[in-house]
C-alpha atoms as a PDB file:
ATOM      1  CA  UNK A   1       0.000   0.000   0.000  1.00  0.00           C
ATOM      2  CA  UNK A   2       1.478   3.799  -1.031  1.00  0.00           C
ATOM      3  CA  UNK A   3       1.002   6.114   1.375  1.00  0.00           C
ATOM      4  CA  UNK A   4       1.130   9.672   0.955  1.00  0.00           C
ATOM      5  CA  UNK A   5       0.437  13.141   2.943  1.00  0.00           C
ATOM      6  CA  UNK A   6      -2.440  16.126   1.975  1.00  0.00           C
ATOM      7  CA  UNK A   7      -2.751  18.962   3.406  1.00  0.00           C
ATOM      8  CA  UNK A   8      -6.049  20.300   4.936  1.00  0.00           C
ATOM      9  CA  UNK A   9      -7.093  23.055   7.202  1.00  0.00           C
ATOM     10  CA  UNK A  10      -8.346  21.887  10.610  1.00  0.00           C
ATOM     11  CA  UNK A  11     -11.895  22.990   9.534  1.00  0.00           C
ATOM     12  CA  UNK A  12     -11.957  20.175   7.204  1.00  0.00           C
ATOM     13  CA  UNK A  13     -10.013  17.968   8.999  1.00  0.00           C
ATOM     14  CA  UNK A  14     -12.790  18.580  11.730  1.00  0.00           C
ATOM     15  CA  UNK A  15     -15.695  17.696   8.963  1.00  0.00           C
ATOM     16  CA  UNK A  16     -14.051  14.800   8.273  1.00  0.00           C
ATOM     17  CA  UNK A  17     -14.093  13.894  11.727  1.00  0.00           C
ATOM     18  CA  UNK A  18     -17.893  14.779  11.776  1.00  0.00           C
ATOM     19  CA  UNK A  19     -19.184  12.572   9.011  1.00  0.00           C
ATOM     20  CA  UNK A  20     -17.038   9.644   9.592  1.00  0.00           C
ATOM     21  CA  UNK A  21     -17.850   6.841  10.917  1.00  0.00           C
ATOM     22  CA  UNK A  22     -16.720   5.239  14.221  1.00  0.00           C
ATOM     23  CA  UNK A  23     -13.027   3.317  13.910  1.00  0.00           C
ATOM     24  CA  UNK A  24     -13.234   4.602   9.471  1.00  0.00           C
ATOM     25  CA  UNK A  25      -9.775   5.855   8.590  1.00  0.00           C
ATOM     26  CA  UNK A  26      -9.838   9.432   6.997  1.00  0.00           C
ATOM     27  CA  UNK A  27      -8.656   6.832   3.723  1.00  0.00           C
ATOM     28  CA  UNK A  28     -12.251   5.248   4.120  1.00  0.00           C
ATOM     29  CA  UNK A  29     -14.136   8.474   4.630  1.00  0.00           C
ATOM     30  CA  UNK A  30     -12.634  10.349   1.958  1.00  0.00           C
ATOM     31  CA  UNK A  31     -13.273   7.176  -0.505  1.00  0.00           C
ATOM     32  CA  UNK A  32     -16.629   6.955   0.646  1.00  0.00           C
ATOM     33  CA  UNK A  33     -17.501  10.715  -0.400  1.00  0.00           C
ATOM     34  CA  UNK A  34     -15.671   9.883  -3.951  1.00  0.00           C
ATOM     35  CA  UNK A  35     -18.066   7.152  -4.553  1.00  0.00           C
ATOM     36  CA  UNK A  36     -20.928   9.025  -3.212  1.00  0.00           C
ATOM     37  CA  UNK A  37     -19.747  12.022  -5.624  1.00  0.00           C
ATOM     38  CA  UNK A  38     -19.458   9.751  -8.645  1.00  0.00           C
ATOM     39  CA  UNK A  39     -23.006   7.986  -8.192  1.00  0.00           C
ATOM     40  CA  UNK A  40     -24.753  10.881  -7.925  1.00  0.00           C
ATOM     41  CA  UNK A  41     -22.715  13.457 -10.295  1.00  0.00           C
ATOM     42  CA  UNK A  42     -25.200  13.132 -13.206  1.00  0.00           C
ATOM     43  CA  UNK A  43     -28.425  13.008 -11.258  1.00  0.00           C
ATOM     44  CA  UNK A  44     -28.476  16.947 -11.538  1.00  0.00           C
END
């Protein structure tokens, strides 16, 4: 597995906090909003 680092401002750190999911890794949240994004970008 590659690792790497982003940068984010503790506001959005702190959102991701918010909407994840207890023991989900910031990996798993962030994935999870991808795949959300994707399945629902052409239902506008």
């Amino acid at each position: 597995m590659n690792i790497t680092t982003i940068r984010v401002t503790k506001e959005t750190l702190q959102k991701l906090k918010d909407i994840g999911k207890k023991e989900e890794t910031y990996d798993e949240i962030i994935n999870r909003l991808l795949k959300y994004a994707k399945d629902n970008q052409n239902k506008n």
